[in-house]
N, C-alpha and C. Protein backbone atom coordinates (compact mmCIF):
# COMPACT_ATOMS: atom_id res chain seq x y z
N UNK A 1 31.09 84.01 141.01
CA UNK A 1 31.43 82.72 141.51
C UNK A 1 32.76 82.25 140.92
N UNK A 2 33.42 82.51 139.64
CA UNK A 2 34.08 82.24 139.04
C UNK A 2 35.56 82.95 139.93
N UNK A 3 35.07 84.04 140.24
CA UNK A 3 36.64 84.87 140.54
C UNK A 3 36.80 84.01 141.45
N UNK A 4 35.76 84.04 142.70
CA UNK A 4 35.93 83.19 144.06
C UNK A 4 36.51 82.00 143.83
N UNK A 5 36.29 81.09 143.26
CA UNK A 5 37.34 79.96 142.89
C UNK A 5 38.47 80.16 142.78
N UNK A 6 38.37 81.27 141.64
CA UNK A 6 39.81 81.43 141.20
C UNK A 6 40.87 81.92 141.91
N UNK A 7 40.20 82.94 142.77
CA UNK A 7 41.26 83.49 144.35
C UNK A 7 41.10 82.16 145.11
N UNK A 8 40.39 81.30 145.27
CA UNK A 8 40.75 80.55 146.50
C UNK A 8 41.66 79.30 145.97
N UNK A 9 41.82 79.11 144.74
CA UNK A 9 42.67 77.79 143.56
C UNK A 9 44.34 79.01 143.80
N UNK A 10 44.60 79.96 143.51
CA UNK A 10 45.61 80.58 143.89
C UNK A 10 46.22 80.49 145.29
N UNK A 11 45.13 80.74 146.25
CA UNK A 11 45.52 81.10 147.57
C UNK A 11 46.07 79.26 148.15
N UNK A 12 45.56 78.55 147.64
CA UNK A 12 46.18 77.14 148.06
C UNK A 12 47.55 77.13 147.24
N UNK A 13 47.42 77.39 146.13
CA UNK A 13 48.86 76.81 145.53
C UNK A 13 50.00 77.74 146.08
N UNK A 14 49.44 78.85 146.58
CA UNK A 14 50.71 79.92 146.97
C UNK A 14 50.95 79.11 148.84
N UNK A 15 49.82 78.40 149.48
CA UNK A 15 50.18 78.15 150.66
C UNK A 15 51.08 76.43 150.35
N UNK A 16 50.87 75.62 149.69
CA UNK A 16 51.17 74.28 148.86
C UNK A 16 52.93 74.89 148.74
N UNK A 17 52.82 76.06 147.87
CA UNK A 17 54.55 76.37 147.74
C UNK A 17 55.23 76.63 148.86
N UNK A 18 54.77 77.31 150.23
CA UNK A 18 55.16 77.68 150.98
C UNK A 18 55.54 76.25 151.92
N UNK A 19 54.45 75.65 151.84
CA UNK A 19 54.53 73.95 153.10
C UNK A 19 55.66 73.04 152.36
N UNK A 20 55.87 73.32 150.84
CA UNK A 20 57.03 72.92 150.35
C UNK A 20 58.30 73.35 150.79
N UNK A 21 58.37 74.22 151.07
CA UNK A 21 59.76 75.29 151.24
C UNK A 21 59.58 74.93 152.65
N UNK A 22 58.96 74.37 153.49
CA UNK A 22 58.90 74.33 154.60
C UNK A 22 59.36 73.04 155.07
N UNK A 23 58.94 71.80 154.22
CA UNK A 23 59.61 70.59 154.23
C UNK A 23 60.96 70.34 154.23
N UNK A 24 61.43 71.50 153.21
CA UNK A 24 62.85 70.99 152.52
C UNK A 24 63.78 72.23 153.27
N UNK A 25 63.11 72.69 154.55
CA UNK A 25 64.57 73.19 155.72
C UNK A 25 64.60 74.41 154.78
N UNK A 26 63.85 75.39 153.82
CA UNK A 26 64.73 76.29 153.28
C UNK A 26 63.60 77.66 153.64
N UNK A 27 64.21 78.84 154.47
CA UNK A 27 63.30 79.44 154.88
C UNK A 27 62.61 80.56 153.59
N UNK A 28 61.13 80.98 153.75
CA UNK A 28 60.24 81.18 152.69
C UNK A 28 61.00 82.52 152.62
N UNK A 29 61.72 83.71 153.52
CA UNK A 29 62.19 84.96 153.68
C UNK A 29 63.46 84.67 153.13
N UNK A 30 64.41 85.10 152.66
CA UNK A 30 65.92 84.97 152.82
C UNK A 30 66.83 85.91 153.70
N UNK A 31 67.28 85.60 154.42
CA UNK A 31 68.06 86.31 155.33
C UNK A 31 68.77 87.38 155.40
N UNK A 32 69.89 87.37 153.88
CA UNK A 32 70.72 88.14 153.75
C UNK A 32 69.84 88.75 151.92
N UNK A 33 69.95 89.96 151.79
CA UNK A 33 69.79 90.32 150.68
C UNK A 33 70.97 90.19 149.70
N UNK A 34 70.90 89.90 148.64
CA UNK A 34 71.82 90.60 147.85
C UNK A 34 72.02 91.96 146.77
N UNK A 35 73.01 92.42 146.52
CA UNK A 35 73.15 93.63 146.54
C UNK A 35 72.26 93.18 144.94
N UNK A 36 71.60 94.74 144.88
CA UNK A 36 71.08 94.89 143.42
C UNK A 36 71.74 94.69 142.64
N UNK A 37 71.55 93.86 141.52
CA UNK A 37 72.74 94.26 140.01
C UNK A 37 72.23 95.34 139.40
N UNK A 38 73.34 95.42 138.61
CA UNK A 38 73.16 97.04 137.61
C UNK A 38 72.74 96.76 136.89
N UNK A 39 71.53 97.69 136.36
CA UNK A 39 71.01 97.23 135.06
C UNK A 39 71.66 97.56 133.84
N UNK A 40 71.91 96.70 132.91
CA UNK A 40 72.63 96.93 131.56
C UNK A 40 72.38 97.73 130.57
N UNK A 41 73.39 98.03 130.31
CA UNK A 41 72.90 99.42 129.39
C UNK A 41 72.14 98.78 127.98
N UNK A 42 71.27 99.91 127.65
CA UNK A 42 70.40 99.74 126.89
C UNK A 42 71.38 99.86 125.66
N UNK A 43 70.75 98.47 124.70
CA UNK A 43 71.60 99.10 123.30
C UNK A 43 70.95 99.89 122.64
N UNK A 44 71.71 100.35 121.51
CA UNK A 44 71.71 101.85 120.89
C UNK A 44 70.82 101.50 119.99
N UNK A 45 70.13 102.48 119.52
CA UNK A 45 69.15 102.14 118.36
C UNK A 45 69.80 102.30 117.46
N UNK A 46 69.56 101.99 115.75
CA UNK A 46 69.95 102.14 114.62
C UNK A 46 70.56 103.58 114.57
N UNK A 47 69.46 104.26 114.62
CA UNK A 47 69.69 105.80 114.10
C UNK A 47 71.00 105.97 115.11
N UNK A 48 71.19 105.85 116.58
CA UNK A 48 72.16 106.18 116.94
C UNK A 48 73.46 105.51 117.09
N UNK A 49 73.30 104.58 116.77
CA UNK A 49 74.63 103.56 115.89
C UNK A 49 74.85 104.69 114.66
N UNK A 50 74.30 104.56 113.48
CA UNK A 50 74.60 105.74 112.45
C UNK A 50 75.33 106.86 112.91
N UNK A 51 74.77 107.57 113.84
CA UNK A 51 75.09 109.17 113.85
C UNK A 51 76.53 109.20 114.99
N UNK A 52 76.48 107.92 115.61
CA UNK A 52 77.77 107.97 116.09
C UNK A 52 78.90 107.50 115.06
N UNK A 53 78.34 106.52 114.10
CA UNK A 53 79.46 106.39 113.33
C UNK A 53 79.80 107.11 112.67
N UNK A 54 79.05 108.20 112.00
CA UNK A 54 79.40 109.42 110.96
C UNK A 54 80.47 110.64 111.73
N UNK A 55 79.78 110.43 113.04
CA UNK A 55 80.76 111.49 114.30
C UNK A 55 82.45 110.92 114.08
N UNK A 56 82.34 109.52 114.32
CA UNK A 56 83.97 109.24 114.43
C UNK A 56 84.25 109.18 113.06
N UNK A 57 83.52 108.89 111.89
CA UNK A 57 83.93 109.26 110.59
C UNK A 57 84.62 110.42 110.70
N UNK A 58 84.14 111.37 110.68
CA UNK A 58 84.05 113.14 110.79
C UNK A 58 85.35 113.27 111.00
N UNK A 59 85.21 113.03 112.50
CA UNK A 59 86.35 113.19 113.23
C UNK A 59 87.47 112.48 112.86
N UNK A 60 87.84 111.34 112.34
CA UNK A 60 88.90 110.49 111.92
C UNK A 60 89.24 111.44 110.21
N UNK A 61 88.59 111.60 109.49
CA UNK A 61 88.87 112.60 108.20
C UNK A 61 89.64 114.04 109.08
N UNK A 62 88.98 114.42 109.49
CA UNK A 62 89.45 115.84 110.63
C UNK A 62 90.70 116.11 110.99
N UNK A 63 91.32 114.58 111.76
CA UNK A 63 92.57 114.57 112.03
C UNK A 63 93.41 113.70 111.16
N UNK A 64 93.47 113.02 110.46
CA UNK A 64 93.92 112.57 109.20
C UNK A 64 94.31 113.20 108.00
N UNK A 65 93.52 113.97 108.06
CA UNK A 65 93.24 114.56 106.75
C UNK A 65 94.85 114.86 106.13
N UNK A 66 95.27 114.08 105.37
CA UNK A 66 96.44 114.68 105.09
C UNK A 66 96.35 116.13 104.01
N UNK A 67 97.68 116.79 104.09
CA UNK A 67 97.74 118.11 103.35
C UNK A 67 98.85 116.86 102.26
N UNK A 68 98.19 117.87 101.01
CA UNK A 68 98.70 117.32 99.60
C UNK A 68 100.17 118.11 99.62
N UNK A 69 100.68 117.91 98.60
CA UNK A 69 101.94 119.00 98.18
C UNK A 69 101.44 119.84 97.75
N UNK A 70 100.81 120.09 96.72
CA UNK A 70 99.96 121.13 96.35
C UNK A 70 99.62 122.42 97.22
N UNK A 71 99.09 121.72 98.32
CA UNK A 71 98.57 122.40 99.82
C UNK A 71 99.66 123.12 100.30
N UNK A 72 100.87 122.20 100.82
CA UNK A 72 102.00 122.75 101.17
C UNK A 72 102.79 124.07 100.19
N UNK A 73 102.62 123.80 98.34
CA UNK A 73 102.68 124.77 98.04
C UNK A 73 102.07 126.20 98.19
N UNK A 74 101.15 125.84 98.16
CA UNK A 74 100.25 127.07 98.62
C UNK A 74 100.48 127.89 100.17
N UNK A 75 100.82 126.79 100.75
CA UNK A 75 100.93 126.89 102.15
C UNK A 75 102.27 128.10 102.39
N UNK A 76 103.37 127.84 101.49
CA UNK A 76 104.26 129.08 101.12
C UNK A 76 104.09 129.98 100.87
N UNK A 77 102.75 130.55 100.09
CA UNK A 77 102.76 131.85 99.95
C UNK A 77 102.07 132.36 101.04
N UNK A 78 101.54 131.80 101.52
CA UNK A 78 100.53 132.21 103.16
C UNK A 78 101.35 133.87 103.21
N UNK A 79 100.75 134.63 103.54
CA UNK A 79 101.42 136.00 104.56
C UNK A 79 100.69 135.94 105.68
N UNK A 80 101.88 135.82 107.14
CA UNK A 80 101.54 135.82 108.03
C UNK A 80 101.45 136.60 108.93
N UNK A 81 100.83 136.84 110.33
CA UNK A 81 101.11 137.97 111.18
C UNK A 81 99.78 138.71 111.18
N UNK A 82 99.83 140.05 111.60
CA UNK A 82 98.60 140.95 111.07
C UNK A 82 98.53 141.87 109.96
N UNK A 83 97.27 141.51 109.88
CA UNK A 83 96.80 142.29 108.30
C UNK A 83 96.13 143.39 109.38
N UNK A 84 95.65 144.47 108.48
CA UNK A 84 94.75 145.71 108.90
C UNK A 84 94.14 146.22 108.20
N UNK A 85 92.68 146.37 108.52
CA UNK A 85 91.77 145.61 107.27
C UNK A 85 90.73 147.16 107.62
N UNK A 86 89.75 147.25 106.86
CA UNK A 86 88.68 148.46 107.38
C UNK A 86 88.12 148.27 108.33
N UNK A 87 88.14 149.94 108.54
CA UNK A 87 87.45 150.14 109.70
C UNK A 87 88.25 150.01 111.02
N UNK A 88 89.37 150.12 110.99
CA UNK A 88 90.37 149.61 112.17
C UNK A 88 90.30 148.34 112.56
N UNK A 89 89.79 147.41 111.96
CA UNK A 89 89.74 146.11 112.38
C UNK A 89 91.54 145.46 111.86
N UNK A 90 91.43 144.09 112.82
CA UNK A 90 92.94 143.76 111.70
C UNK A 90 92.62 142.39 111.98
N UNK A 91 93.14 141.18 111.25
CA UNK A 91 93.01 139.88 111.27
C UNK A 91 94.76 139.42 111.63
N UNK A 92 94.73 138.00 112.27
CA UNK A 92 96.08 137.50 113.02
C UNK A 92 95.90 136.21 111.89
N UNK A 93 96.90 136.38 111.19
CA UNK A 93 96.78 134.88 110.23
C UNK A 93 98.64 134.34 111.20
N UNK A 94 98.37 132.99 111.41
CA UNK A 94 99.52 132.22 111.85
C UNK A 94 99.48 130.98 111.69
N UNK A 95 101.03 130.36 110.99
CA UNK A 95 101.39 128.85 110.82
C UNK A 95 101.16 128.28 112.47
N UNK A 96 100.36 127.06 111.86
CA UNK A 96 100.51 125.94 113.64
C UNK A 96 101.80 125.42 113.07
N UNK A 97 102.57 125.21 114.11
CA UNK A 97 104.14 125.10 113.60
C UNK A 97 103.89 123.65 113.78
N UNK A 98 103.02 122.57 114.68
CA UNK A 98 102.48 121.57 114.85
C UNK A 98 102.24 120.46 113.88
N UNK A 99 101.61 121.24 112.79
CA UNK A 99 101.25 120.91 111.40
C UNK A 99 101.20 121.24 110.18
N UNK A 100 102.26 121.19 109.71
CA UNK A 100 102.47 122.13 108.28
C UNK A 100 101.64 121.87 107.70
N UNK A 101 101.16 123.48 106.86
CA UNK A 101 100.27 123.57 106.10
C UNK A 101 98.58 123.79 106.68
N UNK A 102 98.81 124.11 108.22
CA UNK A 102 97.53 124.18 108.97
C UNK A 102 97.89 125.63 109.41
N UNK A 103 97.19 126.97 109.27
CA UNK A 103 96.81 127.89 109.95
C UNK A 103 95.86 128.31 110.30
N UNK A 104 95.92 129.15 111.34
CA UNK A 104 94.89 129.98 112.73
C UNK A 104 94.82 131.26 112.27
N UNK A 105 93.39 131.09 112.26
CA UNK A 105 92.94 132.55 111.69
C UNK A 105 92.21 133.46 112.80
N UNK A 106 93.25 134.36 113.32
CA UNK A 106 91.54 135.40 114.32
C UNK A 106 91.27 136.59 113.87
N UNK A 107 90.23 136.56 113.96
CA UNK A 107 89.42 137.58 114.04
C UNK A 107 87.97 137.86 114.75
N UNK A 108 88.08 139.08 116.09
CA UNK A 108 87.38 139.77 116.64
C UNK A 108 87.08 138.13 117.85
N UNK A 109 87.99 138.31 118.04
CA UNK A 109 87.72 137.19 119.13
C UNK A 109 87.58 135.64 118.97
N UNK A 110 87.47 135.44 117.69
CA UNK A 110 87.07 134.00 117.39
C UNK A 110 88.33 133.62 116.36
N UNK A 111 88.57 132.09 116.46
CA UNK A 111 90.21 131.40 115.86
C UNK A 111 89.60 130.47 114.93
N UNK A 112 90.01 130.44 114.09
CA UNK A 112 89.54 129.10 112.55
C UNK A 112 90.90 128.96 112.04
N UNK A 113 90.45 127.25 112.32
CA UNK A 113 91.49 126.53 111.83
C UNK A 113 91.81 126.24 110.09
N UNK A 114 92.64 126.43 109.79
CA UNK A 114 92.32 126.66 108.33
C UNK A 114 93.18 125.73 107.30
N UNK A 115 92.69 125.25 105.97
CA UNK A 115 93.71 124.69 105.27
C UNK A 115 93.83 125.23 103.96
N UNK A 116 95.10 125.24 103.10
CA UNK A 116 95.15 125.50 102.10
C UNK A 116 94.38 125.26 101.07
N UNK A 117 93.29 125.44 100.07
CA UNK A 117 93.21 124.59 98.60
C UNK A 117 93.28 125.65 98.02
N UNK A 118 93.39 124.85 96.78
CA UNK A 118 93.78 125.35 95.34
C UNK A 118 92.76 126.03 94.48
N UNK A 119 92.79 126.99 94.13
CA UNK A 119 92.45 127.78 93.16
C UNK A 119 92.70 127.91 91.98
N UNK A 120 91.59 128.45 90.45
CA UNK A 120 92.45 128.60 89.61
C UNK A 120 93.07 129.40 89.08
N UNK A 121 92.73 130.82 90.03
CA UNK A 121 93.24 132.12 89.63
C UNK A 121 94.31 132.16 90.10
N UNK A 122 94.81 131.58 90.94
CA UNK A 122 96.26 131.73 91.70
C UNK A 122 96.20 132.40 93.15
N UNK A 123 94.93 132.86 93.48
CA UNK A 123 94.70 133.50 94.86
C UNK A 123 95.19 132.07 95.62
N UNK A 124 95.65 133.01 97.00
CA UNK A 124 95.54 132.26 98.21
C UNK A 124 94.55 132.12 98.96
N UNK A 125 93.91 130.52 98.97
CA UNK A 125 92.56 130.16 99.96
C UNK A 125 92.81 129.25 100.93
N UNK A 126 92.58 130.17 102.09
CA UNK A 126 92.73 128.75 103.51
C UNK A 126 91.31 128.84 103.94
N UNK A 127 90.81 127.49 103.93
CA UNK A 127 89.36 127.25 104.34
C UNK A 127 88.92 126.43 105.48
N UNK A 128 88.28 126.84 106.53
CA UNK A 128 87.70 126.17 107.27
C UNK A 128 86.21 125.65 106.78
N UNK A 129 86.29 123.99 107.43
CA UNK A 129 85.25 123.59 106.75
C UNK A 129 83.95 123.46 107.92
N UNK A 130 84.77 123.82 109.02
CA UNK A 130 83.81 122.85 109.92
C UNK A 130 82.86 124.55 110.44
N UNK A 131 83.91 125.85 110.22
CA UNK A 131 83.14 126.96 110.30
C UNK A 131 82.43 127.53 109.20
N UNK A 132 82.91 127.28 107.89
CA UNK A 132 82.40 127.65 106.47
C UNK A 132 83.15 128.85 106.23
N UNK A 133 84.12 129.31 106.80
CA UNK A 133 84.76 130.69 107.06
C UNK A 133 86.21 130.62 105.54
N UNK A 134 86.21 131.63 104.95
CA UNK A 134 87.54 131.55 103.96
C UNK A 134 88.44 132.71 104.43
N UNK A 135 89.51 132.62 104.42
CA UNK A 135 90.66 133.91 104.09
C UNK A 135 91.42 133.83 102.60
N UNK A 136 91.03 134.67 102.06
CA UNK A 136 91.13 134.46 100.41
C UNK A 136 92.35 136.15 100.52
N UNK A 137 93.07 135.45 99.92
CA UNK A 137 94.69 136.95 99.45
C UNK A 137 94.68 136.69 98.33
N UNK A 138 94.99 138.23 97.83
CA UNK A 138 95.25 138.17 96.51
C UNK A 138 96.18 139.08 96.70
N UNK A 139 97.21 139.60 95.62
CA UNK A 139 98.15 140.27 95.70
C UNK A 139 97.66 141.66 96.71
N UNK A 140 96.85 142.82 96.00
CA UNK A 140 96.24 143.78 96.61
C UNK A 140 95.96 144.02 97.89
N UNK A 141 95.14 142.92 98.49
CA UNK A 141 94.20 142.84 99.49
C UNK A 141 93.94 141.37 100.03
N UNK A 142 93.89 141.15 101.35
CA UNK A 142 92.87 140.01 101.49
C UNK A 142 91.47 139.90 101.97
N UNK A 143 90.40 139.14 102.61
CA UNK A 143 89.43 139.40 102.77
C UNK A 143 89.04 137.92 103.86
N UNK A 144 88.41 137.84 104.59
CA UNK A 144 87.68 136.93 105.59
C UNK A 144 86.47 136.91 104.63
N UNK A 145 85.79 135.56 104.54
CA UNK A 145 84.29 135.45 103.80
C UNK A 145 84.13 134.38 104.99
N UNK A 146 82.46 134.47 105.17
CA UNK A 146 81.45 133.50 105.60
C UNK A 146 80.87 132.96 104.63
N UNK A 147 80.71 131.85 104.22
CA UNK A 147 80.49 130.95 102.85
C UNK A 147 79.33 130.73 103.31
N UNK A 148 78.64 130.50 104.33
CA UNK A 148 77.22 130.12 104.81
C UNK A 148 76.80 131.25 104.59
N UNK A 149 76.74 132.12 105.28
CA UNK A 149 75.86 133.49 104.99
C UNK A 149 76.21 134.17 103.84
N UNK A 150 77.23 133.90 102.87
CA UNK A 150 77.37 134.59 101.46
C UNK A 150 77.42 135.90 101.63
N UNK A 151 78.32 136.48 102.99
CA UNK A 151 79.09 137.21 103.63
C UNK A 151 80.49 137.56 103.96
N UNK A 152 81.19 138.81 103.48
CA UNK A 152 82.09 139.34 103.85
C UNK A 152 82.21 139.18 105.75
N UNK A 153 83.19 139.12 105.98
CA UNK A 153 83.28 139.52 107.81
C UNK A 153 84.25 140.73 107.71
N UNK A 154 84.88 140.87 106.65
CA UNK A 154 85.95 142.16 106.94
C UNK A 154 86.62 141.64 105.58
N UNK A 155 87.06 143.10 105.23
CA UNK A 155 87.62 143.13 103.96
C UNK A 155 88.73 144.17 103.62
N UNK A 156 89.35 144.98 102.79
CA UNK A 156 90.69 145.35 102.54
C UNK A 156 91.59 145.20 103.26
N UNK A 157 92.05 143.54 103.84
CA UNK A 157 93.00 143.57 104.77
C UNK A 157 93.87 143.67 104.12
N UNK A 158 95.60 144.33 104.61
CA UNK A 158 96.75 144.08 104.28
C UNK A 158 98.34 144.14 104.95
N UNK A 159 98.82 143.08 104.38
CA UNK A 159 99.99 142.95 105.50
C UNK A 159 100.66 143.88 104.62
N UNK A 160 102.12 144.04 105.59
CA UNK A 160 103.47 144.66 104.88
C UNK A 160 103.88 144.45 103.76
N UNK A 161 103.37 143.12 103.31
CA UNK A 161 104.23 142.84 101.86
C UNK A 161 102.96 143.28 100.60
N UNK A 162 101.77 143.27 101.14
CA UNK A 162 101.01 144.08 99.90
C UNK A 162 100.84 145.14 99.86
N UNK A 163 101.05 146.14 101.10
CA UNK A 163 101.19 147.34 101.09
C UNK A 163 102.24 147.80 100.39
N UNK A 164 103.56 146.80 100.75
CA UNK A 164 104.95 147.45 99.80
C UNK A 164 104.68 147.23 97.88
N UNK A 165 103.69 145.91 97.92
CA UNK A 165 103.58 145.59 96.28
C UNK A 165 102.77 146.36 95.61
N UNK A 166 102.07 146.93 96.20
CA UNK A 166 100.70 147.94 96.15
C UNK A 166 101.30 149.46 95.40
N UNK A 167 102.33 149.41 96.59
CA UNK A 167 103.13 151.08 96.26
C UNK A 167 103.82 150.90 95.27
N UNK A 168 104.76 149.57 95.10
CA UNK A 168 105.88 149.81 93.87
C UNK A 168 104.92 149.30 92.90
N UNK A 169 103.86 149.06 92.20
CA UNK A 169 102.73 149.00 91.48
C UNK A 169 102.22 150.45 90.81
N UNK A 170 101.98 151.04 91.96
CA UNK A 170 101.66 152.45 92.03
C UNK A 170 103.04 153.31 91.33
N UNK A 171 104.09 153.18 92.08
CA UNK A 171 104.97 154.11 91.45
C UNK A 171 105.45 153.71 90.12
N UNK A 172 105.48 152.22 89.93
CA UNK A 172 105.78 152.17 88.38
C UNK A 172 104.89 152.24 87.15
N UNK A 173 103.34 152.77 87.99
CA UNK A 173 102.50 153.14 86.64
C UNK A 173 101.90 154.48 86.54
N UNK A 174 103.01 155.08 87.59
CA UNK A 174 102.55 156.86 87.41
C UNK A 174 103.39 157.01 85.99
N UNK A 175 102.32 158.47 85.70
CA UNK A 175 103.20 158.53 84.30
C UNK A 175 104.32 159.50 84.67
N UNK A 176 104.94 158.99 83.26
CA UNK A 176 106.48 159.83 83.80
C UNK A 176 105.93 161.30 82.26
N UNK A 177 106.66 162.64 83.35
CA UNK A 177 106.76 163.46 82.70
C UNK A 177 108.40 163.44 81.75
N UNK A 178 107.99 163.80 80.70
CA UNK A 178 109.67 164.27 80.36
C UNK A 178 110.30 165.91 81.07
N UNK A 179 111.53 165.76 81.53
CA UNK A 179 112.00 166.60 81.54
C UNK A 179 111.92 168.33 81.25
N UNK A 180 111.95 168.77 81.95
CA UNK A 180 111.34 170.42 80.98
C UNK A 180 113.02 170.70 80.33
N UNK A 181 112.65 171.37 78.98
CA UNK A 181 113.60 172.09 78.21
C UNK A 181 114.21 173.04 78.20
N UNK A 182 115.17 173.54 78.42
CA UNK A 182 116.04 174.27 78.97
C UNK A 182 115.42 175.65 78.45
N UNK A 183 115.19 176.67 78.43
CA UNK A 183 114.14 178.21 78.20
C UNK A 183 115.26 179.12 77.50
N UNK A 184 115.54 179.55 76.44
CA UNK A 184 116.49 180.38 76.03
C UNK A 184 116.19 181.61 75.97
């Protein structure tokens, strides 16, 4: 009994609104539609407020990042060009002429962008951070490391100028014979 009221207390006030709209000249249909509005974009939740801000962090350090002098020193001894490393493999080390003190490292198909830091042995280290990848020279030899996997990628590389330092190394620590003595 209760619902029945209650549908028939509805069904008047919905016909009451209508005899209203009917008084006042304004028809109960509207004629012309209007176009849908767009619904507004949803705001971002916390977490993704955060993780976008750490992204343009990232990225603003990334391209900012200035190179020290230090860097640039280092950045001089770079040897560039190809090394040829075991196994017939060879690595392409090259200055971005773009940005001093930034080089491109390939090897086997893949390019890392690389920057100078400092060491305290005096080796040369250009490190990518965003691959974990090093090219570490030392007079002798250089070497590609994967710092994540605590992996070599290729190793006894060497350009022209450690091959030449290598040899005059070599020839100035062969021993020297003396002379043979004349046989009477």
């Amino acid at each position: 009994m209760h619902r029945l009221s209650a549908l028939t207390l509805a069904i008047s006030f919905s016909l009451a609104g209508v005899a209203a709209l009917a008084q006042t000249g304004v028809d109960a249909q509207p004629t012309a539609t209007k176009p849908a509005a767009k619904p507004l974009p949803r705001a971002a939740t916390p977490r993704e407020q955060l993780k976008s801000e750490a992204k343009g962090l990232a990225l603003g350090v990334e391209t900012s990042e200035a190179i020290s002098a230090a860097q640039l020193d280092i950045a001089a001894r770079v040897l560039t060009g190809r090394a040829d490393c075991e196994y017939n493999q060879e690595v392409d080390v090259d200055a971005v002429t773009e940005q001093p003190g930034l080089f491109k490292v390939r090897f086997k198909g893949l390019s890392y962008l690389m920057v100078p830091e400092e060491t305290s042995t005096g080796a040369v280290r250009l490190f990518d951070k965003k691959a974990g990848v090093v090219w570490l020279q030392i007079p002798a030899k250089s070497m590609l490391l994967n710092t994540r996997a605590g992996q070599r990628l290729v190793d006894r590389c060497t350009h022209a100028e450690q091959r030449a330092a290598v040899g005059a190394v070599s020839a100035a620590a062969a021993p020297v014979t003396p002379p043979a003595a004349p046989r009477k």
